[in-house]
C-alpha atoms as a PDB file:
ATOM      1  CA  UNK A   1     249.238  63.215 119.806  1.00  0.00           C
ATOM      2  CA  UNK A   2     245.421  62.555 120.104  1.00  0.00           C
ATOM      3  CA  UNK A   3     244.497  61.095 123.292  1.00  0.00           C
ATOM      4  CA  UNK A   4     240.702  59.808 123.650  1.00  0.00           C
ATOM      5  CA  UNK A   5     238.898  59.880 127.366  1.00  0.00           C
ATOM      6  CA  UNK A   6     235.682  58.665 128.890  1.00  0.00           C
ATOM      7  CA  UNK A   7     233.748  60.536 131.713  1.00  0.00           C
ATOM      8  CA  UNK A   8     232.369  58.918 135.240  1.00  0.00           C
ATOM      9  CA  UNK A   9     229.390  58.484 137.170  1.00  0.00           C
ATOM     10  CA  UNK A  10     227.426  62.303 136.805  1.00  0.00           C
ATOM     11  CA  UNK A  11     228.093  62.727 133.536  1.00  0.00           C
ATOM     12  CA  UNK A  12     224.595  61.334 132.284  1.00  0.00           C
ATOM     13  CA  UNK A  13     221.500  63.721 131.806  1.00  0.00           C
ATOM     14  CA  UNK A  14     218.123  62.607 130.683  1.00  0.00           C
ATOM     15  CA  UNK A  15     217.470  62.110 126.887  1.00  0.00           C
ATOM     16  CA  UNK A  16     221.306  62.160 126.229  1.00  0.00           C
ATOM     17  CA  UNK A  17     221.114  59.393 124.291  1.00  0.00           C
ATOM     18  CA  UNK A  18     218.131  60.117 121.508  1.00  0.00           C
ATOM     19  CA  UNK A  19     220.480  61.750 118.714  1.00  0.00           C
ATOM     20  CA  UNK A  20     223.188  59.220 118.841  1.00  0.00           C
ATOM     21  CA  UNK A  21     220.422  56.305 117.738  1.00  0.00           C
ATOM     22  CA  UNK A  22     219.385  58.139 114.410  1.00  0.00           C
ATOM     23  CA  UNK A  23     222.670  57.156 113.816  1.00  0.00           C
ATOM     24  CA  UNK A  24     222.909  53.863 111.147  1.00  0.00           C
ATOM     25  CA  UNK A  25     223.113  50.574 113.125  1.00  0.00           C
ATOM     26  CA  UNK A  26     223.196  52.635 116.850  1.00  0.00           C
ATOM     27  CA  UNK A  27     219.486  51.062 118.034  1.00  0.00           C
ATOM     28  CA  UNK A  28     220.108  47.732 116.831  1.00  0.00           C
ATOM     29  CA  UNK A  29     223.694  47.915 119.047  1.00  0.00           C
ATOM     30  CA  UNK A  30     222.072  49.492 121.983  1.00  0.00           C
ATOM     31  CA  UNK A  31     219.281  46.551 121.874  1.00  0.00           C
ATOM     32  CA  UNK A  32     221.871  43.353 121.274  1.00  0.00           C
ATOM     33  CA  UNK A  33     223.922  45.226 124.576  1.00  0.00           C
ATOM     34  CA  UNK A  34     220.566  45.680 126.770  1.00  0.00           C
ATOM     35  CA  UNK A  35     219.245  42.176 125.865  1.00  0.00           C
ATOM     36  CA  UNK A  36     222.686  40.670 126.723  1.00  0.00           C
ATOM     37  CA  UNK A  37     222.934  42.981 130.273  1.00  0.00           C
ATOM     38  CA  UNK A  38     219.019  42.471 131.165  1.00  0.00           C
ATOM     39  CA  UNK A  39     219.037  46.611 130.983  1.00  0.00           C
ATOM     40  CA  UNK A  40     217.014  48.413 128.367  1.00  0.00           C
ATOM     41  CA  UNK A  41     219.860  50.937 127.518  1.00  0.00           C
ATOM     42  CA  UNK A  42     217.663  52.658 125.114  1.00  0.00           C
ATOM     43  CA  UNK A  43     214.739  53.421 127.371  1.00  0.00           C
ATOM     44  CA  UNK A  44     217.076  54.685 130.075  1.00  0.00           C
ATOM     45  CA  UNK A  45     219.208  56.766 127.557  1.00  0.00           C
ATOM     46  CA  UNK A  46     216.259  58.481 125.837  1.00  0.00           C
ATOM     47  CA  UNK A  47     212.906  58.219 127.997  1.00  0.00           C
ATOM     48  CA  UNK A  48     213.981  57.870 131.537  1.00  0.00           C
ATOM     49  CA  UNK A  49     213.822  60.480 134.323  1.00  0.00           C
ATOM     50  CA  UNK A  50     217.065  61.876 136.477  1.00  0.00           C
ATOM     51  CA  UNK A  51     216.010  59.963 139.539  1.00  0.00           C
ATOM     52  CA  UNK A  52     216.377  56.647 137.340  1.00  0.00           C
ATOM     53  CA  UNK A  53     219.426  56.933 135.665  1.00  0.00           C
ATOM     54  CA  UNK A  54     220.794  57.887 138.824  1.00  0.00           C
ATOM     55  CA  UNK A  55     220.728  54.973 139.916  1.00  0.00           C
ATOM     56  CA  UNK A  56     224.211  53.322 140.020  1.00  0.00           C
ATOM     57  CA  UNK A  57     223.085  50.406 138.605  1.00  0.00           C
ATOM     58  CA  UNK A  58     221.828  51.930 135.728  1.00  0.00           C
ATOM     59  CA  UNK A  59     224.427  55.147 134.889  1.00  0.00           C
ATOM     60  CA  UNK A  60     227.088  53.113 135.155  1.00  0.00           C
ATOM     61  CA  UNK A  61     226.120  50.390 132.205  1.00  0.00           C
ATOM     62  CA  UNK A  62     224.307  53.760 130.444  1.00  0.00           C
ATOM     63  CA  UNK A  63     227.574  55.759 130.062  1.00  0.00           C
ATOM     64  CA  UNK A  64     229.549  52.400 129.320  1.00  0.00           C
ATOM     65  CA  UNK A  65     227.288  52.100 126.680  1.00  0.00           C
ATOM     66  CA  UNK A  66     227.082  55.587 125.430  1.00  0.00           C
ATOM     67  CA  UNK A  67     230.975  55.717 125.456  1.00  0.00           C
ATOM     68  CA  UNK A  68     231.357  53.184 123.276  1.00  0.00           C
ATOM     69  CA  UNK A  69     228.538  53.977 120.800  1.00  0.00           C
ATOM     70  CA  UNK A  70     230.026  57.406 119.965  1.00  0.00           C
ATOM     71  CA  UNK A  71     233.968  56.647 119.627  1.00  0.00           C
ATOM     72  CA  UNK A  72     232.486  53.781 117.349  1.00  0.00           C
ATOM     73  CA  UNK A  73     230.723  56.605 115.415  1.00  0.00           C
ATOM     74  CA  UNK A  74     233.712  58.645 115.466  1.00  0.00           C
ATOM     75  CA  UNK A  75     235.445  55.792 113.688  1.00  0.00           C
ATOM     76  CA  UNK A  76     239.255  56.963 114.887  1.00  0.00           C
ATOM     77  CA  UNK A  77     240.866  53.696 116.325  1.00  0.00           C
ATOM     78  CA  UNK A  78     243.926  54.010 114.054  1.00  0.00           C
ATOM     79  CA  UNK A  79     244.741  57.687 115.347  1.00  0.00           C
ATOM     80  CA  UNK A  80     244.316  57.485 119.008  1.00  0.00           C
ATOM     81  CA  UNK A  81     247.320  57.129 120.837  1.00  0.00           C
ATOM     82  CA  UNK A  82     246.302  56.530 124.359  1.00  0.00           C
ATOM     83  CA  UNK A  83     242.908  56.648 126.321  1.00  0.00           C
ATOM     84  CA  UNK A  84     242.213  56.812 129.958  1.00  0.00           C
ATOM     85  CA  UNK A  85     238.919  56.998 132.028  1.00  0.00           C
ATOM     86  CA  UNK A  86     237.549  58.606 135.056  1.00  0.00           C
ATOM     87  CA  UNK A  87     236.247  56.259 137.745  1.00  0.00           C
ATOM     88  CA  UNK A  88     233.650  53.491 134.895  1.00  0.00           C
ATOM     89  CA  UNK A  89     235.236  55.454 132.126  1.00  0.00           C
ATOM     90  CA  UNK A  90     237.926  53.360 133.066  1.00  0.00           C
ATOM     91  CA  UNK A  91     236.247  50.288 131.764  1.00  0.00           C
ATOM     92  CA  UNK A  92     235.223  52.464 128.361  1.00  0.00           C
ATOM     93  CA  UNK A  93     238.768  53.073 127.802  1.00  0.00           C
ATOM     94  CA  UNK A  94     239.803  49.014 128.485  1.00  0.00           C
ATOM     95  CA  UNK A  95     237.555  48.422 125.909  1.00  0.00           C
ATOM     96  CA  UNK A  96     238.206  50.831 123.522  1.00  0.00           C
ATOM     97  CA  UNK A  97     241.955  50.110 124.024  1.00  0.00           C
ATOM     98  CA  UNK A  98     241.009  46.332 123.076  1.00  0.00           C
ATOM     99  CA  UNK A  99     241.371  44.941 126.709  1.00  0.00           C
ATOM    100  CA  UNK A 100     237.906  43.831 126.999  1.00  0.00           C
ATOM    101  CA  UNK A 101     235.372  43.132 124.195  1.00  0.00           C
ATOM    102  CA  UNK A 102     232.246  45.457 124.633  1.00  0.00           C
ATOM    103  CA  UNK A 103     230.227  42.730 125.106  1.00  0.00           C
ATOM    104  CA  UNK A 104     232.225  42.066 128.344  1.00  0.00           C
ATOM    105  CA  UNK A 105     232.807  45.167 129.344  1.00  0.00           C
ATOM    106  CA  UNK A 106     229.016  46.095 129.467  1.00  0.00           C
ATOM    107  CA  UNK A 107     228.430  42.690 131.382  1.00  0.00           C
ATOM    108  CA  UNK A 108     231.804  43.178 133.523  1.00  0.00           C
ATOM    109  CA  UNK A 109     230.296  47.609 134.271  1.00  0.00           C
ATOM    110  CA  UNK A 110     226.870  45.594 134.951  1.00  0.00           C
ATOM    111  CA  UNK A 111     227.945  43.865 137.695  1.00  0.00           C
ATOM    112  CA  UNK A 112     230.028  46.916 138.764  1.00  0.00           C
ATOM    113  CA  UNK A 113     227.081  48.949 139.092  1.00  0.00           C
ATOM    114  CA  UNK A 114     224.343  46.233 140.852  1.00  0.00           C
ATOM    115  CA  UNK A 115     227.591  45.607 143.629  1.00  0.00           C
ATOM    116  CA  UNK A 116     228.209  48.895 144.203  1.00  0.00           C
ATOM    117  CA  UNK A 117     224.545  50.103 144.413  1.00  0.00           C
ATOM    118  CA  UNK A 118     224.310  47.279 146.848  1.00  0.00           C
ATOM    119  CA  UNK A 119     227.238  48.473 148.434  1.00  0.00           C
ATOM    120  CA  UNK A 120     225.949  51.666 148.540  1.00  0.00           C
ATOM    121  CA  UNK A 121     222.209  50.823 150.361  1.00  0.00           C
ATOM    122  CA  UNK A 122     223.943  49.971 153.723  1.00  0.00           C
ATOM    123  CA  UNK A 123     224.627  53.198 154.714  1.00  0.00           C
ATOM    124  CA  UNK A 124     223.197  56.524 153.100  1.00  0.00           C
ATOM    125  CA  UNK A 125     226.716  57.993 151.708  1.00  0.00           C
ATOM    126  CA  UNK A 126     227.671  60.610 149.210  1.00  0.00           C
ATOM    127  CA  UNK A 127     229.993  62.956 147.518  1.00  0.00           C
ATOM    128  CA  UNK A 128     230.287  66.436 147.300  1.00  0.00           C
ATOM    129  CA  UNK A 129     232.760  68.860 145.026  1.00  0.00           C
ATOM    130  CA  UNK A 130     234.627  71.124 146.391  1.00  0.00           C
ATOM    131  CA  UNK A 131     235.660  73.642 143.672  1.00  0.00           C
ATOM    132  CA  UNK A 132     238.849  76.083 144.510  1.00  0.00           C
ATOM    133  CA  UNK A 133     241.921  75.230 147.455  1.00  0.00           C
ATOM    134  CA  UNK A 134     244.958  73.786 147.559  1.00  0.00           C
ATOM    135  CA  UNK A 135     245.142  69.936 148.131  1.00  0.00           C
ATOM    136  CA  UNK A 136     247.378  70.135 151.054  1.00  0.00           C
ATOM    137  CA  UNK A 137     245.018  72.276 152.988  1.00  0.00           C
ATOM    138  CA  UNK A 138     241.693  70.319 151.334  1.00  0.00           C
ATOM    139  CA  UNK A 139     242.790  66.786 152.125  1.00  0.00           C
ATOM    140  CA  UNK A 140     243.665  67.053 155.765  1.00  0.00           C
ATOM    141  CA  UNK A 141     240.196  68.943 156.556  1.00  0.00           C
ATOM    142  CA  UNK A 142     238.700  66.142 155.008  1.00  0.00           C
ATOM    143  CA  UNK A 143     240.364  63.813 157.155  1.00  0.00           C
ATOM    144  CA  UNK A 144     239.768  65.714 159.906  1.00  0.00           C
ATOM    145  CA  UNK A 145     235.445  65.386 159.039  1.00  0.00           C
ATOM    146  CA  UNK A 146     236.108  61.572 158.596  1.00  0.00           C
ATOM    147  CA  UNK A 147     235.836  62.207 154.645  1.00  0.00           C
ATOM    148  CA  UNK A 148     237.764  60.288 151.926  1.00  0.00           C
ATOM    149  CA  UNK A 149     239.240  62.977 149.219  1.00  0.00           C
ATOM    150  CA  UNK A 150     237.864  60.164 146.633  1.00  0.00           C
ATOM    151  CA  UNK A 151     238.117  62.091 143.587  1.00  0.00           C
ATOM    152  CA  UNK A 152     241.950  64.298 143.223  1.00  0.00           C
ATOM    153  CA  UNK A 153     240.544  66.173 139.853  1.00  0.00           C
ATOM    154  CA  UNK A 154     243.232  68.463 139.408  1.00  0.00           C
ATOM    155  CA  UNK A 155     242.238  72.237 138.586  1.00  0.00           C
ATOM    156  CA  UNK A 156     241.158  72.938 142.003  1.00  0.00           C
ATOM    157  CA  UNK A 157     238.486  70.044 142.223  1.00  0.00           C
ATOM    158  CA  UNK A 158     238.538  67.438 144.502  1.00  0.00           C
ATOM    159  CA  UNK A 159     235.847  65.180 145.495  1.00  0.00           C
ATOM    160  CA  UNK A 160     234.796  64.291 148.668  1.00  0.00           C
ATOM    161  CA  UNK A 161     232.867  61.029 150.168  1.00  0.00           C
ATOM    162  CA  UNK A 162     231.520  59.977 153.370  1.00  0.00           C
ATOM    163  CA  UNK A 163     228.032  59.465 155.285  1.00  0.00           C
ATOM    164  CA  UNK A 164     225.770  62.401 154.589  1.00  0.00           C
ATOM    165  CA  UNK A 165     226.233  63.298 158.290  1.00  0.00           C
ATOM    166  CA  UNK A 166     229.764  63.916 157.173  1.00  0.00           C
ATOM    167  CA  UNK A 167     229.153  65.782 154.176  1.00  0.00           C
ATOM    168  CA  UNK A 168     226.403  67.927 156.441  1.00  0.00           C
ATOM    169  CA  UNK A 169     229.517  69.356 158.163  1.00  0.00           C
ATOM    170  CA  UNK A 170     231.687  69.801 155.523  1.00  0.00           C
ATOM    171  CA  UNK A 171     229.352  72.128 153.928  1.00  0.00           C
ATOM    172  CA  UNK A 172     229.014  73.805 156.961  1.00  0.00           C
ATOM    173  CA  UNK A 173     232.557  74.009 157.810  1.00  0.00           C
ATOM    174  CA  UNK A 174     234.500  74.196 153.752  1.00  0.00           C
ATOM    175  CA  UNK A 175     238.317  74.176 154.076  1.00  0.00           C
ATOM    176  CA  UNK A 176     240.482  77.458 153.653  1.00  0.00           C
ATOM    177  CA  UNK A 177     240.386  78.399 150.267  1.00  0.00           C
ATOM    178  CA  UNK A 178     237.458  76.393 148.946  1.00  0.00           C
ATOM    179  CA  UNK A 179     234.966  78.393 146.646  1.00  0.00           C
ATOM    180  CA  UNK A 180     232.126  76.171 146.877  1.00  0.00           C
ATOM    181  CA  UNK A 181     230.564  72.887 147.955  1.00  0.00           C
ATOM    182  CA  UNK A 182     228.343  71.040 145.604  1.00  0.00           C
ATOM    183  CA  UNK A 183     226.665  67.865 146.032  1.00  0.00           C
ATOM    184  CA  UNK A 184     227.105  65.542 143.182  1.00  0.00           C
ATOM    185  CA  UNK A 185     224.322  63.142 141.754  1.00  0.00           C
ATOM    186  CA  UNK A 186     225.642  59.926 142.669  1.00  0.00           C
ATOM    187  CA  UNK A 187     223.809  57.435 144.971  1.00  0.00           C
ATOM    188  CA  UNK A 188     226.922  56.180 147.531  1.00  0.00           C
ATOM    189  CA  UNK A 189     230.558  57.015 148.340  1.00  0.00           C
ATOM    190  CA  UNK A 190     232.444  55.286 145.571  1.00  0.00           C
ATOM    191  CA  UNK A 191     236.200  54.871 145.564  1.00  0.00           C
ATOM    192  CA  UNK A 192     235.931  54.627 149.623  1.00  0.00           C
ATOM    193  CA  UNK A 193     235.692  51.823 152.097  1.00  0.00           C
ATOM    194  CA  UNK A 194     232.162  51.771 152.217  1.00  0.00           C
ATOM    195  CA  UNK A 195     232.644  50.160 148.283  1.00  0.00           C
ATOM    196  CA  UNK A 196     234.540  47.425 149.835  1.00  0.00           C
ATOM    197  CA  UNK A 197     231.959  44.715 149.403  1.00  0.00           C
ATOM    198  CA  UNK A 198     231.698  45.460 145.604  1.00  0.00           C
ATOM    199  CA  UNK A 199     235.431  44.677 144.752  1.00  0.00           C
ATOM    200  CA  UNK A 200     235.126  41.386 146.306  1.00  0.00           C
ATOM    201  CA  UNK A 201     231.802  40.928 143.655  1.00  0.00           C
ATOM    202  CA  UNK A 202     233.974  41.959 140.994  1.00  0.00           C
ATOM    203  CA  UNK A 203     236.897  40.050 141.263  1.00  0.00           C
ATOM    204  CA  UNK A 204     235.031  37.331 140.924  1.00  0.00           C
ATOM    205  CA  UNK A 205     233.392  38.406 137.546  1.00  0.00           C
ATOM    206  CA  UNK A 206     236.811  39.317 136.768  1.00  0.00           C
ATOM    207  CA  UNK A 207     238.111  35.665 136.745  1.00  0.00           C
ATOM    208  CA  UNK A 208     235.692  34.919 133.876  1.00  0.00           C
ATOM    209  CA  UNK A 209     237.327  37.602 131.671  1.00  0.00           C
ATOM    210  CA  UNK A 210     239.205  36.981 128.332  1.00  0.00           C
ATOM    211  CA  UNK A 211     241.345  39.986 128.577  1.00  0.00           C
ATOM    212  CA  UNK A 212     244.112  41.100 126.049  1.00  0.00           C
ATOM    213  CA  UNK A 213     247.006  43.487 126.337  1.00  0.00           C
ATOM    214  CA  UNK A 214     246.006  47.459 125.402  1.00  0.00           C
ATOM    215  CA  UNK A 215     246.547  47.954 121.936  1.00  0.00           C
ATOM    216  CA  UNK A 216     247.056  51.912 122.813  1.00  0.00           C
ATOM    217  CA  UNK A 217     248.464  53.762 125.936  1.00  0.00           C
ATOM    218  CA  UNK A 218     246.497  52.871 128.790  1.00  0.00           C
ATOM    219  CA  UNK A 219     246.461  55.754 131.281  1.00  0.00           C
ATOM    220  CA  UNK A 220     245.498  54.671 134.917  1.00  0.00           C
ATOM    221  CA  UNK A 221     243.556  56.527 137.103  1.00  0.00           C
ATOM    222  CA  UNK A 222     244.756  54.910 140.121  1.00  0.00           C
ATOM    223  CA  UNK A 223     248.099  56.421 140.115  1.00  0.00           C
ATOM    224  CA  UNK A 224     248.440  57.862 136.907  1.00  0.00           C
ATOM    225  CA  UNK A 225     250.458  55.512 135.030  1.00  0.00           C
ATOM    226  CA  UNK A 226     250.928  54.052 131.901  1.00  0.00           C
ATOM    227  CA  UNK A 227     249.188  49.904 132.397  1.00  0.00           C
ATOM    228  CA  UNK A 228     251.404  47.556 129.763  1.00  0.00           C
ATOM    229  CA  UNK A 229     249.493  44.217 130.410  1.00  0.00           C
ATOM    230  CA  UNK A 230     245.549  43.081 129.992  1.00  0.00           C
ATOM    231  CA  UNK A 231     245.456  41.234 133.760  1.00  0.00           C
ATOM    232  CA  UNK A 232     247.452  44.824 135.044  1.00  0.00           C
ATOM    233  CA  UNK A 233     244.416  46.855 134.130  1.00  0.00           C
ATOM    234  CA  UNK A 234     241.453  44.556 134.901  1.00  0.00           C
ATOM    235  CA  UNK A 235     243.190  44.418 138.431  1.00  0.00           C
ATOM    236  CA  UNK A 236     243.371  48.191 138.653  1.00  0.00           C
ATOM    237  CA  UNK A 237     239.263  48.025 137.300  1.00  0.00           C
ATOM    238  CA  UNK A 238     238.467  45.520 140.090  1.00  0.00           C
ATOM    239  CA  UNK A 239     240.717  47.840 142.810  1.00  0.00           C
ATOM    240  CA  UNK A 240     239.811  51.149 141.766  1.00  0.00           C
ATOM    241  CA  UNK A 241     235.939  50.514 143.164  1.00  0.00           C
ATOM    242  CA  UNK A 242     237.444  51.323 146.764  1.00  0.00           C
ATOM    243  CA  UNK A 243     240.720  53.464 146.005  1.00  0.00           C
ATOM    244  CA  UNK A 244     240.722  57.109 145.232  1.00  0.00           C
ATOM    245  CA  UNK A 245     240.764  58.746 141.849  1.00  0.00           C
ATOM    246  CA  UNK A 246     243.974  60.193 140.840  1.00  0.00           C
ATOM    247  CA  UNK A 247     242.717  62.033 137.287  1.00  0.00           C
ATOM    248  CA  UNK A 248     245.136  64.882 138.326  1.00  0.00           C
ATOM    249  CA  UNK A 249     247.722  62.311 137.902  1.00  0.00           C
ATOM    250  CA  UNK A 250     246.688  61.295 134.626  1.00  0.00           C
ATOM    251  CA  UNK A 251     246.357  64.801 132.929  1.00  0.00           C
ATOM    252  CA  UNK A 252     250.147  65.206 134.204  1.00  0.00           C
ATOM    253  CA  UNK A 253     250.954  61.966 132.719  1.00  0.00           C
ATOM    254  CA  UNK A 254     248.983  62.540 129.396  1.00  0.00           C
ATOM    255  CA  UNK A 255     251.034  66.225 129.132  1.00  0.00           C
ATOM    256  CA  UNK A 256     254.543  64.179 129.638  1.00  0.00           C
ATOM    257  CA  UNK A 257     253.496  61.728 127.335  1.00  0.00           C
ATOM    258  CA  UNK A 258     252.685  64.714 124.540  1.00  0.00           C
ATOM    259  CA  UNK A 259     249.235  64.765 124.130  1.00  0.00           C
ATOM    260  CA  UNK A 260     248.003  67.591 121.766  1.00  0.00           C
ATOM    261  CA  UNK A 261     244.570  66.824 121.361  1.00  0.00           C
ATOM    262  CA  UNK A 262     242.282  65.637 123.701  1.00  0.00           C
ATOM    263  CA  UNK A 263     238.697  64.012 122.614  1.00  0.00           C
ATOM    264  CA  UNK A 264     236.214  63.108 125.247  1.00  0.00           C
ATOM    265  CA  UNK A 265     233.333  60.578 123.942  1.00  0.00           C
ATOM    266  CA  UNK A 266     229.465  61.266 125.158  1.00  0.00           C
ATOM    267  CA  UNK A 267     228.395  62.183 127.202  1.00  0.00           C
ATOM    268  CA  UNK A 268     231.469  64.687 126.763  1.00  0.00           C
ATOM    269  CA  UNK A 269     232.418  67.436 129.189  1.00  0.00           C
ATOM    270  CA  UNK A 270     233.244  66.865 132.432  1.00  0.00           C
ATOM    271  CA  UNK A 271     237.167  65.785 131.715  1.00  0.00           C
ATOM    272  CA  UNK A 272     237.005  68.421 128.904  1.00  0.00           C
ATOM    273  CA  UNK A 273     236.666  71.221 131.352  1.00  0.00           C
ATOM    274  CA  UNK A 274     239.302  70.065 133.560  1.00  0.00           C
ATOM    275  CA  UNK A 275     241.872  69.540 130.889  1.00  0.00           C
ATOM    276  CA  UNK A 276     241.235  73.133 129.542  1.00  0.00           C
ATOM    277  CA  UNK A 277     242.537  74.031 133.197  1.00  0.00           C
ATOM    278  CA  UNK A 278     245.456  71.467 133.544  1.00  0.00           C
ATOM    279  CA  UNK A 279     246.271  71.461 130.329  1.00  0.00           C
ATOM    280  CA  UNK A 280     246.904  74.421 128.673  1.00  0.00           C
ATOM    281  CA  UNK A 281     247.445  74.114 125.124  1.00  0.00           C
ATOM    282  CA  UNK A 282     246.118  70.960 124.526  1.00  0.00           C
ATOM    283  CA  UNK A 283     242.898  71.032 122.697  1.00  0.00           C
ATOM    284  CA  UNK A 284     239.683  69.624 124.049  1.00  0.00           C
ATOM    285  CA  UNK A 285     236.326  68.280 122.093  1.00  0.00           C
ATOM    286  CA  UNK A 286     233.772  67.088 123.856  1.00  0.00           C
ATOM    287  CA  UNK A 287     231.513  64.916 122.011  1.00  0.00           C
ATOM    288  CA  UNK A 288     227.940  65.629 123.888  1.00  0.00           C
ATOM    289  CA  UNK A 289     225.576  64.945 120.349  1.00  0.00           C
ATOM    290  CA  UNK A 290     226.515  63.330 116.602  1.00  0.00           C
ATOM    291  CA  UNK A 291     226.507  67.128 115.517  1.00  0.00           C
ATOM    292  CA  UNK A 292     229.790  67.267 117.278  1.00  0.00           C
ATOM    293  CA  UNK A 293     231.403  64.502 114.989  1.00  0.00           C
ATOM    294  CA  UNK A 294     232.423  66.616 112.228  1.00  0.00           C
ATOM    295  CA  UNK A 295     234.440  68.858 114.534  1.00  0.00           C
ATOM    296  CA  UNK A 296     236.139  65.668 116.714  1.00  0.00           C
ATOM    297  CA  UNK A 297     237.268  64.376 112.984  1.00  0.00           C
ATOM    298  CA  UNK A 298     239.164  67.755 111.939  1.00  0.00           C
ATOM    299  CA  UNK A 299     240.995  67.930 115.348  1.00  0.00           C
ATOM    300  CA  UNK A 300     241.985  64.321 114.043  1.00  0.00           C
ATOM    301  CA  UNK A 301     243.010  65.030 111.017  1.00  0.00           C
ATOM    302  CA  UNK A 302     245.087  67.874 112.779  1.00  0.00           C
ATOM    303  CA  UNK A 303     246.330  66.123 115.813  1.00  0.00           C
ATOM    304  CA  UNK A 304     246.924  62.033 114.961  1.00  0.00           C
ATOM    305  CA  UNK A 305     250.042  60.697 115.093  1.00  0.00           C
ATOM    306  CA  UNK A 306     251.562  59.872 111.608  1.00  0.00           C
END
């Protein structure tokens, strides 16, 4: 069972764009999507800086954008059998999975990103890793610093998000167990309170939507489970803005479901490296530049359903 999955916010790096556009028809895609968004995707995923395409408003259209270019390139709708996304990956995955068309997705993830980075300019927040513990001890520490665990990762990651006074005293006080504490390149505390004003701006882009059911398995970050109906998951897209990420809860639910393979589109890694963790014996691809194409199609050939 091949299982396809799109990375979050953190995931992009400057330049990681230029080798997917020698590809035929990619720059002509990437312009129609920036001239429909008002967001010159090409510029930002080739020429700009890490300062700009950190900028929520930016990364999250960007890896919208780059997801979809590369599992179009990759050309392996008819062997995936279920796709899920981490935090905007979500909305990759809705369209992939046929819930959205791209062209609304990248206008539905571009008014994701402007409310949130909105959201986000009230009060300086952030997030911070925290590699190594045991949830039970993690999560009440964080609590206890006024922290939201806002990211459960599985594999001994969880994410947490709060004011950057809060974060100040987590990394001087890490919970029992914890390894490290590493600040993450995001601009705000996403999937906390502090997003709240952004879900109210997307809901109402979401009552514009044409949606349709998935046409695969659609994995849920939310809570992990399996979303049967179009309106189900562009609730949980609208929702998920404020609420926690549960992608421990997906890996368990992709391993009961009998996933084999697991493909993660550009810019791949991230998920890739926590499912070679959680998931032992599934195996992982990462697809980070076209030269990785050729390898994603033989684990295909090896791992679709028939």
């Amino acid at each position: 069972m091949l299982v396809l999955v799109a990375p979050g916010q953190g995931a992009q790096t400057p330049g990681f764009l230029t080798p997917w556009l020698d590809l035929p028809g990619a720059a002509d895609r990437l312009a129609a999507w920036s001239d429909a968004i008002g967001l010159d995707l090409v510029h930002y995923g080739t020429q700009a800086d890490a300062d700009a395409i950190r900028d929520t408003a930016v990364a999250q259209p960007l890896l919208v954008a780059a997801g979809l270019l590369s599992a179009a390139a990759l050309d392996a709708r008819a062997e995936v059998s279920a796709v899920a996304g981490h935090s905007v990956g979500e909305i990759t995955a809705a369209a992939y999975a046929g819930v959205l068309t791209e062209e609304a997705a990248l206008g539905f993830v571009r008014t994701r990103g402007l409310g949130m980075a909105e959201a986000a300019a009230v009060t300086e927040t952030g997030m911070s890793a925290l590699l190594g513990g045991d949830a039970e001890v993690v999560v009440p520490h964080l609590e206890k610093l006024g922290l939201t665990p806002a990211n459960v990762n599985g594999a001994g990651q969880i994410v947490a998000a709060g004011t950057m006074e809060q974060l100040a005293a987590l990394a001087q006080d890490k919970p029992e167990g914890v390894r490290r504490v590493v600040e993450l390149k995001v601009a705000g505390a996403f999937h906390t309170h502090h997003m709240a004003p952004a879900v109210t701006e997307l809901g109402k882009a979401a009552q514009d939507l044409v949606v349709s059911d998935p046409a695969v398995t659609y994995v849920s970050n939310a809570d992990g489970r399996t979303v049967s109906t179009g309106p189900d998951v562009v609730a949980r897209l609208v929702s998920q803005v404020s609420s926690p990420v549960r992608w421990d809860l997906c890996m368990e639910t992709l391993t009961e479901l009998g996933t084999t393979a697991l493909i993660e589109v550009c810019p791949g890694g991230t998920l890739t490296g926590l499912a070679k963790r959680a998931m032992p014996g599934v195996k992982t691809l990462a697809l980070k530049t076209p030269d990785d194409l050729d390898a994603a199609r033989a684990l295909i050939a090896e791992h679709a359903a028939r």
